[in-house]
Protein backbone atom coordinates (compact mmCIF):
# COMPACT_ATOMS: atom_id res chain seq x y z
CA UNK A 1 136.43 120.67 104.62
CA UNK A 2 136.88 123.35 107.29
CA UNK A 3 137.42 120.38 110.12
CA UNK A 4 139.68 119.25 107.46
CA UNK A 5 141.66 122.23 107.14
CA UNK A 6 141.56 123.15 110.77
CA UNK A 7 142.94 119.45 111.55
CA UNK A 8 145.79 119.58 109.11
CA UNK A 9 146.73 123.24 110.54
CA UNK A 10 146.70 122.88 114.09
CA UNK A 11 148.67 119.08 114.12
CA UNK A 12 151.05 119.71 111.65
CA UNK A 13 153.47 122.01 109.89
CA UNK A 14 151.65 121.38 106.71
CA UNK A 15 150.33 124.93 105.28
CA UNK A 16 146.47 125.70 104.73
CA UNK A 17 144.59 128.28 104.55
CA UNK A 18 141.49 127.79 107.51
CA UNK A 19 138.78 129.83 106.54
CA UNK A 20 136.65 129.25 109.59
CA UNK A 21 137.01 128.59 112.79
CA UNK A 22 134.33 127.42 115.17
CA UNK A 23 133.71 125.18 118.06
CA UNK A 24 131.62 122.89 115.53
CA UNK A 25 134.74 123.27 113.03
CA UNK A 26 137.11 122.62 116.06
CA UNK A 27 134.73 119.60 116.78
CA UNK A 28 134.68 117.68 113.85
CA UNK A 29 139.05 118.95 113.84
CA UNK A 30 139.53 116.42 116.81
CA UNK A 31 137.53 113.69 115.22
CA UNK A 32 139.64 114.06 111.95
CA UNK A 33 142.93 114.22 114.09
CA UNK A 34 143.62 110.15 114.11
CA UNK A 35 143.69 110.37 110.51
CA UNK A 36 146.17 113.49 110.55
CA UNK A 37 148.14 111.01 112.72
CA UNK A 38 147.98 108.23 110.25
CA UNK A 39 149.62 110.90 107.46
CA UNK A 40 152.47 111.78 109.97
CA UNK A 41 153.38 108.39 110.80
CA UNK A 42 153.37 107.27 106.81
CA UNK A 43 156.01 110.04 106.45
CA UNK A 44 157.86 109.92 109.38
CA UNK A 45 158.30 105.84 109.09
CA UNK A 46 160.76 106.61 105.96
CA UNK A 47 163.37 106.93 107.66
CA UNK A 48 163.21 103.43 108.83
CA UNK A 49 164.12 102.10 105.19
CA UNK A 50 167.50 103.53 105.48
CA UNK A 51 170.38 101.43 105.55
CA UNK A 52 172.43 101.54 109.23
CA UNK A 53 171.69 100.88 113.01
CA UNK A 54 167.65 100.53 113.62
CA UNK A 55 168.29 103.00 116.62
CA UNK A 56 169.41 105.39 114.03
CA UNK A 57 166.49 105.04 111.51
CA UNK A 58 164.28 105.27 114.77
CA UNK A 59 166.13 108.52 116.20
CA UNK A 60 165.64 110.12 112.26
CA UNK A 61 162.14 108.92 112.46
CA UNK A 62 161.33 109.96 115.69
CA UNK A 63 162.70 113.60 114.55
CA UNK A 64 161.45 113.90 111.57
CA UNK A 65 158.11 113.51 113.56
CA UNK A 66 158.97 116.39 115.59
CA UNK A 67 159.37 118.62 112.48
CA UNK A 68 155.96 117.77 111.05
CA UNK A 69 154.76 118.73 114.26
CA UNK A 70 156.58 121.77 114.90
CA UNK A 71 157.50 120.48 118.28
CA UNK A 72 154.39 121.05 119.84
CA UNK A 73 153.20 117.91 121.35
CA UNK A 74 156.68 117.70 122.85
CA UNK A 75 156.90 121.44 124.17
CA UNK A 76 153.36 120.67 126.13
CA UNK A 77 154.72 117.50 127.43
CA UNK A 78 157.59 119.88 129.30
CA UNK A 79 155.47 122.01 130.03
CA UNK A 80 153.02 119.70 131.97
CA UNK A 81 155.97 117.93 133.68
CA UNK A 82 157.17 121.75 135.14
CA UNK A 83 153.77 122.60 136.03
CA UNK A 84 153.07 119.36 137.75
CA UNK A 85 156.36 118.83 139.31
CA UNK A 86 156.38 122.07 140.82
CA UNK A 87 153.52 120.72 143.34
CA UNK A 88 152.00 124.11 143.16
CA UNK A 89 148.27 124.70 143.18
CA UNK A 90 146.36 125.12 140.21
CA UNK A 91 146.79 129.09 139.35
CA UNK A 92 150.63 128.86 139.62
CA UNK A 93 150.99 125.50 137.84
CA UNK A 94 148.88 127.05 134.79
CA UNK A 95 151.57 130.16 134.85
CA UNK A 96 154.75 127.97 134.78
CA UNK A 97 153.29 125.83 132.29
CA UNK A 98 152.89 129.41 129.98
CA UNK A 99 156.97 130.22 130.21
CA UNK A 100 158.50 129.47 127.40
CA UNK A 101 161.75 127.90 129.06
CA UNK A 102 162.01 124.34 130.15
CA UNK A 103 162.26 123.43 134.01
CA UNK A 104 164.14 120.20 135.28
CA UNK A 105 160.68 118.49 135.54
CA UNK A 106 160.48 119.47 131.78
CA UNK A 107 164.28 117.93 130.50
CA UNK A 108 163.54 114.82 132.19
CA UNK A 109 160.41 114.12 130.95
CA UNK A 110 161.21 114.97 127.54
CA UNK A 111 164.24 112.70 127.32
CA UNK A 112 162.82 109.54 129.15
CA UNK A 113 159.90 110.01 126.72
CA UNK A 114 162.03 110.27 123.52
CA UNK A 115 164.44 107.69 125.44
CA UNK A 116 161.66 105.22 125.13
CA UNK A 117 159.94 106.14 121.84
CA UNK A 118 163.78 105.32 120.44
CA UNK A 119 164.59 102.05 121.84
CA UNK A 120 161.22 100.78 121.27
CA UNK A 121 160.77 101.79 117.90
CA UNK A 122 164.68 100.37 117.08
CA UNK A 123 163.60 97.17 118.47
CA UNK A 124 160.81 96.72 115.92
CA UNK A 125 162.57 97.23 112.83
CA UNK A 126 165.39 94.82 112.77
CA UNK A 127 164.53 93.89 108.98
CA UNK A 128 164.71 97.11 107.40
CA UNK A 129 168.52 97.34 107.51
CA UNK A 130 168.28 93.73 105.87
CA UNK A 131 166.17 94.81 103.19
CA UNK A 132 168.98 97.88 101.65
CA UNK A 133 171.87 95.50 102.23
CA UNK A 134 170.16 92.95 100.10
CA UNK A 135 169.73 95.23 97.34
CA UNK A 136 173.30 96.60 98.23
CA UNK A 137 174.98 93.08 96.87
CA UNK A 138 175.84 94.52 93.20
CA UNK A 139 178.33 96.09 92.09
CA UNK A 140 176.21 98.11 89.76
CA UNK A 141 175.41 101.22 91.23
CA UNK A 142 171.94 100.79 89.50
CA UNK A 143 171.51 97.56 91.06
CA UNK A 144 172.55 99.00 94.24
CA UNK A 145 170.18 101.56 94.51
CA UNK A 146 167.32 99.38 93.43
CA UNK A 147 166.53 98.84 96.91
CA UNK A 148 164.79 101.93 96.82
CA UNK A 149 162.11 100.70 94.29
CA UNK A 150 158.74 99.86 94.92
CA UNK A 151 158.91 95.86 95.32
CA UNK A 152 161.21 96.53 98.22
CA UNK A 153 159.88 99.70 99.23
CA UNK A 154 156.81 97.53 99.74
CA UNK A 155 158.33 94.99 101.71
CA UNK A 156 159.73 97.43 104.09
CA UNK A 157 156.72 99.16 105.02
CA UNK A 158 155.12 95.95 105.36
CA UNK A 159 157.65 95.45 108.62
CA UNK A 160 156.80 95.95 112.05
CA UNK A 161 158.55 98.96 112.40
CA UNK A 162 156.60 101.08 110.08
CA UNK A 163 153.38 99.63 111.25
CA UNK A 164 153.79 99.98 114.47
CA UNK A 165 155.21 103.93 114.17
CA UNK A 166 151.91 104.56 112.30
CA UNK A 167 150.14 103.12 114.55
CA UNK A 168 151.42 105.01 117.61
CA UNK A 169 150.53 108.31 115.49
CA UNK A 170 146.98 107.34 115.21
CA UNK A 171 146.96 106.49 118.87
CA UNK A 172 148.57 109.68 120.21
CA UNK A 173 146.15 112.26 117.74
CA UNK A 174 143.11 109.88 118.76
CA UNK A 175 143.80 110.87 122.54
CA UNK A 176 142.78 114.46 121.55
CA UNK A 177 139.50 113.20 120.23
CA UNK A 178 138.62 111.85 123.48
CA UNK A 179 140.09 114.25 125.60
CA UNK A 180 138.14 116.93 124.05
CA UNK A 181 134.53 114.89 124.79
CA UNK A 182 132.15 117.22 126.17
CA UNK A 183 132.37 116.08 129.49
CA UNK A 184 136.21 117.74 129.73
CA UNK A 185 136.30 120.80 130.79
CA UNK A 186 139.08 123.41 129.91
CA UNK A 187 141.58 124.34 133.03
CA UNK A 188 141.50 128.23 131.59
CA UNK A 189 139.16 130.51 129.69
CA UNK A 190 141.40 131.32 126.44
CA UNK A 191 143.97 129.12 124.83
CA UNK A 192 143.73 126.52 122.28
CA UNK A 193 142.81 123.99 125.11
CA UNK A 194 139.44 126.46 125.81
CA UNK A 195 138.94 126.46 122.05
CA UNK A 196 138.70 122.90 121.45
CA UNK A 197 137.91 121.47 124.76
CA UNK A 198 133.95 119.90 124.98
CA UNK A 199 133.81 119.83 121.00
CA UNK A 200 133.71 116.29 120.70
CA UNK A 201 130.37 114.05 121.21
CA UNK A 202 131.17 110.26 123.06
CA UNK A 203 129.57 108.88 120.12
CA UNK A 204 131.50 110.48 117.55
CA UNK A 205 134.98 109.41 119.89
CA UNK A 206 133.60 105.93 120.31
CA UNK A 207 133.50 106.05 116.20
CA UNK A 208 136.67 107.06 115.46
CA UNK A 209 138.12 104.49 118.29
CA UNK A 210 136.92 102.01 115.86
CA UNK A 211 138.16 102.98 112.98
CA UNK A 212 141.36 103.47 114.41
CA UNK A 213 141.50 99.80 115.94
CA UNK A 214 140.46 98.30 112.44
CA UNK A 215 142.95 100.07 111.34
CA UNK A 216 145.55 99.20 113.39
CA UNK A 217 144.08 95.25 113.27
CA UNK A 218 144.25 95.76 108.96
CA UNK A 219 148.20 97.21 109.42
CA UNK A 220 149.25 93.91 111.13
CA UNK A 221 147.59 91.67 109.24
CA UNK A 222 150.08 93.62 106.67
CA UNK A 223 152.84 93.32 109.20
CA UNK A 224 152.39 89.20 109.68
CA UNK A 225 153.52 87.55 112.93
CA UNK A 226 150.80 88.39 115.72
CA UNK A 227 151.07 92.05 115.29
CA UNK A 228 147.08 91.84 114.38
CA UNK A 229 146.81 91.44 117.84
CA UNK A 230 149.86 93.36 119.48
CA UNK A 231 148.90 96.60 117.33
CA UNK A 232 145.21 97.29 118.44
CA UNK A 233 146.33 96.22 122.10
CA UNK A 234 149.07 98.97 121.52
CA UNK A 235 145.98 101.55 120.98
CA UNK A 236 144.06 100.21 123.65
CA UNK A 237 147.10 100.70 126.23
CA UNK A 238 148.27 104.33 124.65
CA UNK A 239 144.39 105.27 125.07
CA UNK A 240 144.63 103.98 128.96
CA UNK A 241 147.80 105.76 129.69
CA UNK A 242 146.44 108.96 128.15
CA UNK A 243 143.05 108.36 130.01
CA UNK A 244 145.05 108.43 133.51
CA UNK A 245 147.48 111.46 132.36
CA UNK A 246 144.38 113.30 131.69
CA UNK A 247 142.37 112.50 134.73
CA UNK A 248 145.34 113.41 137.04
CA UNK A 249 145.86 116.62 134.78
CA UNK A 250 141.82 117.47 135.09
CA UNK A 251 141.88 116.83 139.32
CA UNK A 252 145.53 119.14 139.23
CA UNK A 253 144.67 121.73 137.23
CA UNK A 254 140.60 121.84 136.56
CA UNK A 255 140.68 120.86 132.88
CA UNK A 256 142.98 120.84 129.66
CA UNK A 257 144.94 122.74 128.08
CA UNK A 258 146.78 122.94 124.96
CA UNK A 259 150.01 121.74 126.79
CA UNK A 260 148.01 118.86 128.37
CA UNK A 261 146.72 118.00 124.81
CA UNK A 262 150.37 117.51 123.64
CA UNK A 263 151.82 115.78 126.80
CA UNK A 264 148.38 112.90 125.79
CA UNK A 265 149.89 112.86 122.21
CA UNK A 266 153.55 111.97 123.48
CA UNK A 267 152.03 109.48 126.20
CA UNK A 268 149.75 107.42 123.90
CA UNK A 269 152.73 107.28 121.50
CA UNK A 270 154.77 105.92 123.78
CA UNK A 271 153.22 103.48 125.42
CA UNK A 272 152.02 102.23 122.09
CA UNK A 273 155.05 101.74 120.68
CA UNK A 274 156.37 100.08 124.15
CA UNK A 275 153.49 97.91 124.00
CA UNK A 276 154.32 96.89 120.53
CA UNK A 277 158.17 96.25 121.53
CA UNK A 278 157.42 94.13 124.35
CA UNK A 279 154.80 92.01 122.71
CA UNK A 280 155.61 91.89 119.17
């Protein structure tokens, strides 16, 4: 339960109480973290069930993400984008990546990011507005709020929107399993990115890759059309794009960090939802 507890208290803003902490504890943390991911997309998908514009459900989604998070996966993206824009070598990328204020590198980064999380994510839940409306036809105010129960509560989350939000969740916390494999090294000798960094075994990442693709294969057969295919290509492709973030961030800075461990959560999720925008 410690890996559980560690897991929970390091990728969310979900209070408990870790009693230990230990590279083995950290270890079996970044294992665990898909399934922290698959918790944080089931909440932060309910926005999507609102009545209005998708791009508004997605924007409320997408923030509502942020807040279970605490921000942190999308501080470290900024601060990865400073500290590699600045072209500087490795010692003075690692100190403008510790300031606390946001560089140019940083803004821009951080709103093309959320720019495409948005638009993606709006483009995959056309049906959701549909659903309210429907049970919006009454004149009973009863009858009018019955869209909230569970039949079509149900249906909703059975969309492509939802599935594919949750989805990109699992995808962006399952980059932190593999980038803390033991054959990733960590760029400085304290931080959380020294803490965790080597804690994970290729076998236990290889594991929890294939959980999360039946996973993601089980949520479209939920979803219907051919996201049983689109959704574990979407984990596939945010694994690949976190794969070359991290091997560009290892040969710039030596190794990860805890700000390089957020910018991989932000990249999988992106290009998994992108991936299940274009294709689904």
């Amino acid at each position: 339960m410690d890996g559980v507890r560690f897991a929970i208290g390091t990728l969310s803003v979900f209070p408990v109480r870790v009693t230990r902490v230990d590279r083995q504890v950290v270890g079996r943390a970044m294992v665990l973290a898909p399934a922290v991911g698959l918790v944080l997309g089931g909440v932060a998908c309910l926005p999507l069930l609102l009545p209005g514009p998708p791009l508004l459900g997605a924007a409320l989604a997408l923030g509502l993400l942020a807040v279970l998070t605490r921000g942190l996966h999308l501080d470290g993206l900024a601060d990865l984008a400073d500290g590699l824009g600045s072209g500087k070598p490795a010692p003075q990328a690692l100190d403008i990546m510790k300031k606390s204020d946001i560089g140019p590198f940083g803004v821009i980064t951080l709103v093309l990011t959320l720019l495409i999380q948005a638009t993606a994510l709006s483009g995959l839940a056309p049906t959701t507005q549909a659903i309210a409306l429907s049970g919006l036809g009454s004149t009973s105010l009863t009858t009018a709020l019955s869209w909230l129960g569970p039949p079509a509560l149900m249906t909703a989350l059975s969309g492509i929107g939802p599935a594919a939000l949750v989805t990109a969740c699992v995808t962006g916390r399952l980059a932190l399993t593999w980038a803390c494999r033991s054959t990733v090294p960590a760029a400085r000798p304290d931080g959380l990115g020294a803490l965790v960094a080597g804690t994970v075994r290729p076998g236990a990442a290889w594991a929890a890759t294939a959980l999360a693709l039946a996973a993601a294969a089980g949520l479209g057969l939920v979803a219907g059309q051919r996201m049983v295919y689109v959704l574990p290509l979407g984990v596939v492709a945010g694994l690949v794009a976190a794969s070359l973030l991290l091997r560009h961030a290892r040969r710039r800075l030596g190794g990860v960090t805890g700000d390089v461990l957020g910018a991989l959560v932000e990249t999988a999720t992106a290009t998994t939802l992108t991936i299940c925008a274009v294709l689904g």
